[in-house]
N, C-alpha and C. Protein backbone atom coordinates (compact mmCIF):
# COMPACT_ATOMS: atom_id res chain seq x y z
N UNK A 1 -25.41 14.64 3.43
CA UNK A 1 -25.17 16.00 3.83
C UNK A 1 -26.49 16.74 3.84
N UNK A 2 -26.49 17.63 4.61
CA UNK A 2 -27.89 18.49 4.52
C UNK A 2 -27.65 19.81 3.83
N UNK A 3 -27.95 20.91 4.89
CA UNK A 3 -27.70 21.84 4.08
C UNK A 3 -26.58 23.35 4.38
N UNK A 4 -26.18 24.19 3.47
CA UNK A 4 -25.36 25.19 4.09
C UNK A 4 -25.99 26.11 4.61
N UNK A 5 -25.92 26.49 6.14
CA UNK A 5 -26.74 27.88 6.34
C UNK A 5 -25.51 29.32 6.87
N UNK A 6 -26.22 30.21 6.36
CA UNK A 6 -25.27 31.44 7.25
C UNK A 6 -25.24 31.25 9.20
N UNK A 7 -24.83 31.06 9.93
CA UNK A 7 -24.95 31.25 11.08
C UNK A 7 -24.18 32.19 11.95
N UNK A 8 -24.06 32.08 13.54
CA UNK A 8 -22.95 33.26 14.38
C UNK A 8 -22.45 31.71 15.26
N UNK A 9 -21.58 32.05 15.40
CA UNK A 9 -20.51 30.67 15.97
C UNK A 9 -20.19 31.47 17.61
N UNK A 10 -20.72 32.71 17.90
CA UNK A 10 -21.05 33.53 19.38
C UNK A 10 -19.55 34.52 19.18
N UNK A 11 -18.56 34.70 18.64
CA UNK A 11 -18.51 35.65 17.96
C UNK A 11 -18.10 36.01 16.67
N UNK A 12 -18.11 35.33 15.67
CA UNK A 12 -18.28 35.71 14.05
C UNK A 12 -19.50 34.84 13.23
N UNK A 13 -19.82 35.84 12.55
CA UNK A 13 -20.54 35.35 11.54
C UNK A 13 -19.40 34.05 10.71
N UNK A 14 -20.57 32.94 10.64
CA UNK A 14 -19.67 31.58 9.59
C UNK A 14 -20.77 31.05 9.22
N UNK A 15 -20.45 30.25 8.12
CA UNK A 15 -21.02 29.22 7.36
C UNK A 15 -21.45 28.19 8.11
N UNK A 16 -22.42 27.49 8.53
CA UNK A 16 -22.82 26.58 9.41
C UNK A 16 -23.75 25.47 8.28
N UNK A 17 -23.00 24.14 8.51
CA UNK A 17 -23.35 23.04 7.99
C UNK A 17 -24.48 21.88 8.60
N UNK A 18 -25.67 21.66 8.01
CA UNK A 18 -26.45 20.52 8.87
C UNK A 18 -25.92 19.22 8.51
N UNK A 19 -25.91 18.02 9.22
CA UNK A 19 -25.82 16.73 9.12
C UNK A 19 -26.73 16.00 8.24
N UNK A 20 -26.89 14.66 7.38
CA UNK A 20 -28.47 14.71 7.34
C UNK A 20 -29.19 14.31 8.58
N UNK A 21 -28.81 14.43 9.36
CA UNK A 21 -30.02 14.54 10.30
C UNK A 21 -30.12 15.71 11.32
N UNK A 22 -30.05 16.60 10.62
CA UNK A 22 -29.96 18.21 10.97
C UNK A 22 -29.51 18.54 11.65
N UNK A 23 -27.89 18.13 12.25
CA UNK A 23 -27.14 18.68 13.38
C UNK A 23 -26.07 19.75 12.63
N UNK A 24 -26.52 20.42 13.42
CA UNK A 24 -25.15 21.75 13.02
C UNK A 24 -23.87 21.67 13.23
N UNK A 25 -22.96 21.50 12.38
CA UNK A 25 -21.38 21.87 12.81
C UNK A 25 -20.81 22.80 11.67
N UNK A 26 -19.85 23.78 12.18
CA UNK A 26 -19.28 24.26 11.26
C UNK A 26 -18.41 24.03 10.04
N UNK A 27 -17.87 24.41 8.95
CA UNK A 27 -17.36 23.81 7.41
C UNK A 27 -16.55 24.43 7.30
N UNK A 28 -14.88 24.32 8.00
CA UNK A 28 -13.61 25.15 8.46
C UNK A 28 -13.12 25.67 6.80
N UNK A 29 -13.00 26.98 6.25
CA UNK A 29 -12.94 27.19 5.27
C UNK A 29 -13.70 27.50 4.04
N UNK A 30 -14.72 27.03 4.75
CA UNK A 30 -15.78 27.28 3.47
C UNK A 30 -15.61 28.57 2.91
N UNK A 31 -16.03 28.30 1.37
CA UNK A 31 -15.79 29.76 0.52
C UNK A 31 -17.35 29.52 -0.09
N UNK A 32 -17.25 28.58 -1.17
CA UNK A 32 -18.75 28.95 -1.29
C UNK A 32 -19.45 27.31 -1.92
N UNK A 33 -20.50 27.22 -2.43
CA UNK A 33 -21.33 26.20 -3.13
C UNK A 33 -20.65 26.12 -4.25
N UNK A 34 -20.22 24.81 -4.61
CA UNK A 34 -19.58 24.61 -6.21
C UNK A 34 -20.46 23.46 -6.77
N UNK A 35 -20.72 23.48 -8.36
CA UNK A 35 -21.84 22.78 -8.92
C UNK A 35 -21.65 22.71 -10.15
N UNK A 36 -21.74 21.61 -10.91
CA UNK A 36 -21.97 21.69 -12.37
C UNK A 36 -22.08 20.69 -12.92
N UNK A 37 -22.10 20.48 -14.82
CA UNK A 37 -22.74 19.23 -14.93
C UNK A 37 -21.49 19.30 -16.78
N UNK A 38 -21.77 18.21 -17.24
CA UNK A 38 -21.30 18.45 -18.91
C UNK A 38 -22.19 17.16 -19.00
N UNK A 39 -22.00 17.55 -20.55
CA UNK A 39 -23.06 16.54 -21.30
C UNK A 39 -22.75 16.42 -22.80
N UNK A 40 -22.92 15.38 -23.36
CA UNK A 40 -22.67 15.09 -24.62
C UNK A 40 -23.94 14.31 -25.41
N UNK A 41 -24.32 14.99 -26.04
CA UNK A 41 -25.65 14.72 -26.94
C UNK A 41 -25.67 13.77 -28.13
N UNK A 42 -24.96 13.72 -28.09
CA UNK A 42 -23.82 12.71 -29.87
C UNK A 42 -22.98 11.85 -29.32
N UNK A 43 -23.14 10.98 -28.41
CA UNK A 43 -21.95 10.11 -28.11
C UNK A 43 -21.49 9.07 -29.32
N UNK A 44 -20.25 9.09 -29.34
CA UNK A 44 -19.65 8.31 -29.83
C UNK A 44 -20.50 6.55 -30.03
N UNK A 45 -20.15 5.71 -30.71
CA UNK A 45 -20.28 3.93 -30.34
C UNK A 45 -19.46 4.05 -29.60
N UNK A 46 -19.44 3.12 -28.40
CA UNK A 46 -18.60 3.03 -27.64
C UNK A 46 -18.18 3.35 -26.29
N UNK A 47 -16.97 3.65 -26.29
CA UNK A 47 -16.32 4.66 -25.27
C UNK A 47 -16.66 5.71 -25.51
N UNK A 48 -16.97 7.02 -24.48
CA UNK A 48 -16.95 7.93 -24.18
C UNK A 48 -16.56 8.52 -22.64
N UNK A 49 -16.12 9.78 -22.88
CA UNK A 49 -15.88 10.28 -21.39
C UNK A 49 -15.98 11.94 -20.92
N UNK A 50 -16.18 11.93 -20.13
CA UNK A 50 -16.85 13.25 -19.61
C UNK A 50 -15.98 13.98 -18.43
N UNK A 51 -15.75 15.16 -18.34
CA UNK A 51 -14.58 16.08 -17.61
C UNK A 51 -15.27 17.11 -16.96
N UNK A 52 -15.36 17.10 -15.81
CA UNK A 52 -15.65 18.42 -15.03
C UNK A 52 -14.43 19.72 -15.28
N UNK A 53 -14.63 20.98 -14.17
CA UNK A 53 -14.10 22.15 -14.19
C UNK A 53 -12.96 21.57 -13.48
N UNK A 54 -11.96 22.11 -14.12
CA UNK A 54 -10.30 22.50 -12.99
C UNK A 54 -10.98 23.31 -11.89
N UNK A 55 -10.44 22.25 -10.53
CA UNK A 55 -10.69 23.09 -9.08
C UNK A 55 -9.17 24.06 -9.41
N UNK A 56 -9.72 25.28 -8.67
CA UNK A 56 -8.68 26.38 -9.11
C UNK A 56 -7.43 26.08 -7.99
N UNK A 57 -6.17 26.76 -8.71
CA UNK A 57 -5.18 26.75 -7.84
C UNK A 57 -5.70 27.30 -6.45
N UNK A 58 -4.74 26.52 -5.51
CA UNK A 58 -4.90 27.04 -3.70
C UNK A 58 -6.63 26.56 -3.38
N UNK A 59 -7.51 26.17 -4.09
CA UNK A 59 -8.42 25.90 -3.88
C UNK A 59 -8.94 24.24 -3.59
N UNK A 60 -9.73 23.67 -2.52
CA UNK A 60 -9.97 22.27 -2.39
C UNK A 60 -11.64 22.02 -2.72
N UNK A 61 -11.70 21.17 -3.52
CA UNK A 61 -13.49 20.90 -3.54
C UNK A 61 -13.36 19.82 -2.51
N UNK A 62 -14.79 19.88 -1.89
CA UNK A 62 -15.64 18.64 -1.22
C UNK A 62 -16.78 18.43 -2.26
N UNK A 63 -16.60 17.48 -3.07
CA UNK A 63 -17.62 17.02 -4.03
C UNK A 63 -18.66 16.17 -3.05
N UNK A 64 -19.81 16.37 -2.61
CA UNK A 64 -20.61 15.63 -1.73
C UNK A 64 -21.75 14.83 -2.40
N UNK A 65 -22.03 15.22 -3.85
CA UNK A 65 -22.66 13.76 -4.66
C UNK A 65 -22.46 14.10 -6.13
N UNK A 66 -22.13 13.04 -6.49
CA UNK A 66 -21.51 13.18 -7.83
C UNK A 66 -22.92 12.11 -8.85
N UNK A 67 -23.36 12.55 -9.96
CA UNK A 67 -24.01 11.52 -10.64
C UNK A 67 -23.73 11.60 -12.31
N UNK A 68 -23.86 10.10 -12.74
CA UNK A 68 -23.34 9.93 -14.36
C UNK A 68 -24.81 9.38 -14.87
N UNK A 69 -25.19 9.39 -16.07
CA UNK A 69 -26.07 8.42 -16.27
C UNK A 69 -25.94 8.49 -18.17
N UNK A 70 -26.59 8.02 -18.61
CA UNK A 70 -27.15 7.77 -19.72
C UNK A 70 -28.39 7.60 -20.45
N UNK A 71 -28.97 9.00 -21.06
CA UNK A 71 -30.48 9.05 -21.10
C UNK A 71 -31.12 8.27 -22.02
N UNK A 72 -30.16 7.69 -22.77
CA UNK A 72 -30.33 7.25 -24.25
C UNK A 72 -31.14 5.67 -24.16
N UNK A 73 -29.59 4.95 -24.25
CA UNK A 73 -29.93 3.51 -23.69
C UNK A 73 -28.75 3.05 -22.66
N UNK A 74 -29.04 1.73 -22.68
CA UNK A 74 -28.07 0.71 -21.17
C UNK A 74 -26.97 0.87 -21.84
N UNK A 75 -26.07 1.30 -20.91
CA UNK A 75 -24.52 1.14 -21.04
C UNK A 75 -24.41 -0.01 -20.45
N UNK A 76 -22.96 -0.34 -21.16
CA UNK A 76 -22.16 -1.85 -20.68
C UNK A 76 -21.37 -1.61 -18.90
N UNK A 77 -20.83 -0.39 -18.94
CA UNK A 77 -20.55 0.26 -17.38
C UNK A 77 -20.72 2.21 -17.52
N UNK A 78 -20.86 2.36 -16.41
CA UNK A 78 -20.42 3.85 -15.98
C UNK A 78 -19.71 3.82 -14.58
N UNK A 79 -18.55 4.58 -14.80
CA UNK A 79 -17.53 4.49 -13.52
C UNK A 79 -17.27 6.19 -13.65
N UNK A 80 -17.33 6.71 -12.41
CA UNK A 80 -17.52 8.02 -11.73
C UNK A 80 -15.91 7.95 -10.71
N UNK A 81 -15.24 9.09 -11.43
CA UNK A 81 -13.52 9.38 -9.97
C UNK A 81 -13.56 10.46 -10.24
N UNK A 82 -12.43 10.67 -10.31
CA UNK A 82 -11.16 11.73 -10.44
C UNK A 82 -10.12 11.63 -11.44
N UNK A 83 -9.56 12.80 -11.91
CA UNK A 83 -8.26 12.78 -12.46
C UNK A 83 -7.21 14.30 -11.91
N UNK A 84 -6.53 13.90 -11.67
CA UNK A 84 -5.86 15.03 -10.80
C UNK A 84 -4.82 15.70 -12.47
N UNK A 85 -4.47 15.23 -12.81
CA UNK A 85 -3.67 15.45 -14.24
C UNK A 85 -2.64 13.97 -14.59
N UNK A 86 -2.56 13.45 -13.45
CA UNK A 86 -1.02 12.42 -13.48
C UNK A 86 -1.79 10.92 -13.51
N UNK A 87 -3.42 10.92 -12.72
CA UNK A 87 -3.99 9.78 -12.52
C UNK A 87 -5.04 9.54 -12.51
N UNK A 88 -5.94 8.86 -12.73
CA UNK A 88 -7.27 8.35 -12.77
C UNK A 88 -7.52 7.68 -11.97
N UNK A 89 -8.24 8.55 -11.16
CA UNK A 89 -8.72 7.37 -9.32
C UNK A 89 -10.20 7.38 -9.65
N UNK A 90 -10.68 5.46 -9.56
CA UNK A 90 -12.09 5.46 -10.31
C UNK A 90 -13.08 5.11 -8.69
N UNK A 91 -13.87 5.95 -8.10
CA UNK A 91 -14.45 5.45 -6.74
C UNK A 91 -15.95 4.82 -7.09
N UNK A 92 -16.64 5.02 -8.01
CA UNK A 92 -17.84 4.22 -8.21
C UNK A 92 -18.12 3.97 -9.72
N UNK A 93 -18.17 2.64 -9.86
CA UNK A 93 -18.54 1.79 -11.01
C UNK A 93 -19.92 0.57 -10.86
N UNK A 94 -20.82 0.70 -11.81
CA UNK A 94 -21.55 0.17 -12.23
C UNK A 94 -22.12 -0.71 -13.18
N UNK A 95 -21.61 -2.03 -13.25
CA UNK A 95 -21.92 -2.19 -14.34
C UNK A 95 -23.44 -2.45 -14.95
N UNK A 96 -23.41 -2.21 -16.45
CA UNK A 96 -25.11 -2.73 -17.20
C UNK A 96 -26.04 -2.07 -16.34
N UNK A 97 -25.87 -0.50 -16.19
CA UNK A 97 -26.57 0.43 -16.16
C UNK A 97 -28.11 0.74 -16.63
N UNK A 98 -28.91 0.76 -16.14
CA UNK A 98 -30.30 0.69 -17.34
C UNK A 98 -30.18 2.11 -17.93
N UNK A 99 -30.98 2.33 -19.17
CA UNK A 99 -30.74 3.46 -19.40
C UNK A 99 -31.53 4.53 -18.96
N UNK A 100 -31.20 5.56 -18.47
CA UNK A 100 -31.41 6.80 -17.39
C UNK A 100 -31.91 6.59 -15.97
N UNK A 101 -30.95 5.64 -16.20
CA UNK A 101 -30.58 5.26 -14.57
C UNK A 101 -28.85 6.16 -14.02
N UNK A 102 -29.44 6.56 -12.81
CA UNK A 102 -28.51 7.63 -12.49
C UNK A 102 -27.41 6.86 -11.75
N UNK A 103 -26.21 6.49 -11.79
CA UNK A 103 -25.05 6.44 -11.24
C UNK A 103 -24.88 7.54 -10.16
N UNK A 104 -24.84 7.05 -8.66
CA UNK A 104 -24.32 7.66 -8.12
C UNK A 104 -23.54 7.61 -6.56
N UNK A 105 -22.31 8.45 -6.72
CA UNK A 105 -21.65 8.70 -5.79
C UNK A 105 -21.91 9.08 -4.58
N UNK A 106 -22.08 8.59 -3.44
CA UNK A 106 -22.81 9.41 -2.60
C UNK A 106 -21.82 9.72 -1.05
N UNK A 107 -20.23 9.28 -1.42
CA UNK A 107 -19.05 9.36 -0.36
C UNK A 107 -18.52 10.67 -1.00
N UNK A 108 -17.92 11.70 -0.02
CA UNK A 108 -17.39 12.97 -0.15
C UNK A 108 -16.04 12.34 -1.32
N UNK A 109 -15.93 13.20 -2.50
CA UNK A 109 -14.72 12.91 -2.97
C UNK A 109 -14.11 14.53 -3.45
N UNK A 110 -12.49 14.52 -3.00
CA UNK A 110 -12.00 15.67 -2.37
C UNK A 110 -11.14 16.05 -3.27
N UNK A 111 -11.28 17.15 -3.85
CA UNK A 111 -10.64 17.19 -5.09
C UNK A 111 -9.44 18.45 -5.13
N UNK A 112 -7.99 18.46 -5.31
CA UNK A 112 -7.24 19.15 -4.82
C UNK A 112 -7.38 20.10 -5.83
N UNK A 113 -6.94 21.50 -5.68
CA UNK A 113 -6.22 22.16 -6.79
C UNK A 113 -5.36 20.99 -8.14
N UNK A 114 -6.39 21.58 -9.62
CA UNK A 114 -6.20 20.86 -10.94
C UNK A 114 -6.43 19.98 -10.98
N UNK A 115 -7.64 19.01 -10.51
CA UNK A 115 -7.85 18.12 -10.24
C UNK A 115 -9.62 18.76 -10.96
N UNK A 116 -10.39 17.42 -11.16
CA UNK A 116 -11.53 17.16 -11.90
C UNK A 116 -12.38 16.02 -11.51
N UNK A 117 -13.73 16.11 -11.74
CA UNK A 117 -14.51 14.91 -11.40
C UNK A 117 -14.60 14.34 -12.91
N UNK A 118 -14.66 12.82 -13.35
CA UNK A 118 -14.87 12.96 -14.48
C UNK A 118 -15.51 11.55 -14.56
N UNK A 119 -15.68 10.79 -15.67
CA UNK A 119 -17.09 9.91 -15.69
C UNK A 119 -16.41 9.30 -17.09
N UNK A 120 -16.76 8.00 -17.28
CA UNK A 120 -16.37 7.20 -18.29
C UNK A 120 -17.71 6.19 -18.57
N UNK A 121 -17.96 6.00 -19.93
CA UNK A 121 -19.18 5.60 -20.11
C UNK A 121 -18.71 4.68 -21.36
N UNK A 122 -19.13 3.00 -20.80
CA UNK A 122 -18.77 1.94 -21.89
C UNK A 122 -19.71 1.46 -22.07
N UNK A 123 -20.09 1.32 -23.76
CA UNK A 123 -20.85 0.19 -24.21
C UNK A 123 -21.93 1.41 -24.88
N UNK A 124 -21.92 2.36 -25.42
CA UNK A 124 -22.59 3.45 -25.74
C UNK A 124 -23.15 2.97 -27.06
N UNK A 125 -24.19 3.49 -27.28
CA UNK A 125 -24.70 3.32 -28.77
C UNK A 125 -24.37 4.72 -29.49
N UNK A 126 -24.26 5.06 -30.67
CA UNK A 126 -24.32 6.23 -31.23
C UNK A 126 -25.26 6.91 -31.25
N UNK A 127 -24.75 8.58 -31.17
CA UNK A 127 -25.99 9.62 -30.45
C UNK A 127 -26.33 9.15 -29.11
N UNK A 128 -25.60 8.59 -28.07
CA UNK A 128 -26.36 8.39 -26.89
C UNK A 128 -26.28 10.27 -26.49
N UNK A 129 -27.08 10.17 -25.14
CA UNK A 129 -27.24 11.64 -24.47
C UNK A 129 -27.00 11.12 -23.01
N UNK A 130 -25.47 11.43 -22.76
CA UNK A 130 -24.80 10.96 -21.62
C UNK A 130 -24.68 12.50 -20.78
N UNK A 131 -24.48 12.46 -19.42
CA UNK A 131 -24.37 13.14 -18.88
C UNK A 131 -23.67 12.67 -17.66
N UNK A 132 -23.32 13.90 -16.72
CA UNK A 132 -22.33 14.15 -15.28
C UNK A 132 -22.78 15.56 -14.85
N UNK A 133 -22.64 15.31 -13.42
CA UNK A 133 -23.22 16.26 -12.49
C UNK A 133 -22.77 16.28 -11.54
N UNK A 134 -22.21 17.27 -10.75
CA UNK A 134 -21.32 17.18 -9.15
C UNK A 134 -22.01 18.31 -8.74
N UNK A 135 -22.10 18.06 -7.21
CA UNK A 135 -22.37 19.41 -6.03
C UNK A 135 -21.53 19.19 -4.94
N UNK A 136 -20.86 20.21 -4.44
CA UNK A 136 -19.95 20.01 -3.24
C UNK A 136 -19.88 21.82 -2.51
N UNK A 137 -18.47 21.78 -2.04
CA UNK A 137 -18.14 23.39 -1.79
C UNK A 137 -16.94 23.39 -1.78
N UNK A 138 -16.52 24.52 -1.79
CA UNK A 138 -15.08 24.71 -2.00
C UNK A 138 -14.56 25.28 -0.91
N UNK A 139 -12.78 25.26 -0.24
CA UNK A 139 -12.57 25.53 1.10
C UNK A 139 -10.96 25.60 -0.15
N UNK A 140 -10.44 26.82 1.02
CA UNK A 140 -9.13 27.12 0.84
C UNK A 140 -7.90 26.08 1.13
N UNK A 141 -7.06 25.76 0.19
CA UNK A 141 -6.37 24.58 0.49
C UNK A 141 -5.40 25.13 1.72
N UNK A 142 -5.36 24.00 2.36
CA UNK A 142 -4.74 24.23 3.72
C UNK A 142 -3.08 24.59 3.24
């Protein structure tokens, strides 16, 4: 993905999207840039796992790169999805990760109203400093 610009579509002002290779098309709905990260400084031995923000009711994310990593040491895996509340859909897994090596997602993953990006991290040493990070935008659910 490239980048979001303000543009005129010849007659309204809209949100105008580049390709990465800088072609313009418009982003039907766009509301605005959504972004964030969690992190856990004290990981557990072990398992650990990491939870993004509730996409808000009536609201849809386009998560457009998602990344997990582990600053500490090598995890045994890191696997990067979703959980909507009912299920755990896992779209990128890695296993024997080096450590602060970034896991990452780089296919749009579309996240409905109550729904979350979230990150699972096996094989942790204690005190690891794990982290998750998403950027996308948000568009009114159809």
């Amino acid at each position: 993905m490239g980048q979001l610009i303000l543009g005129f579509d010849g007659t309204t002002p809209t949100r105008i999207q580049t390709d990465s290779a800088g072609r313009l098309y418009a982003v039907p709905g766009f509301e605005s840039v959504v972004s964030g990260y969690a992190t856990n400084t004290s990981a557990a031995a072990g398992y650990n796992g990491l939870v993004g923000t509730v996409v808000p009711a009536g609201k849809v994310w386009v998560i457009t790169c998602c990344n997990a990593w582990n600053d500490t040491s090598a995890s045994t895996r890191i696997i990067i999805g979703l959980d909507n509340g009912a299920v755990h859909l896992w779209t990128k897994s890695v296993e024997a990760p080096n450590a602060d090596q970034q896991v990452t997602l780089e296919a749009p993953l579309i996240l409905a109203a109550g729904s979350k990006v979230v990150a699972d991290f096996y094989g942790c040493t204690l005190n690891d400093d794990i982290g998750l990070a998403w950027h996308g935008y948000q568009i009114e659910a159809p």
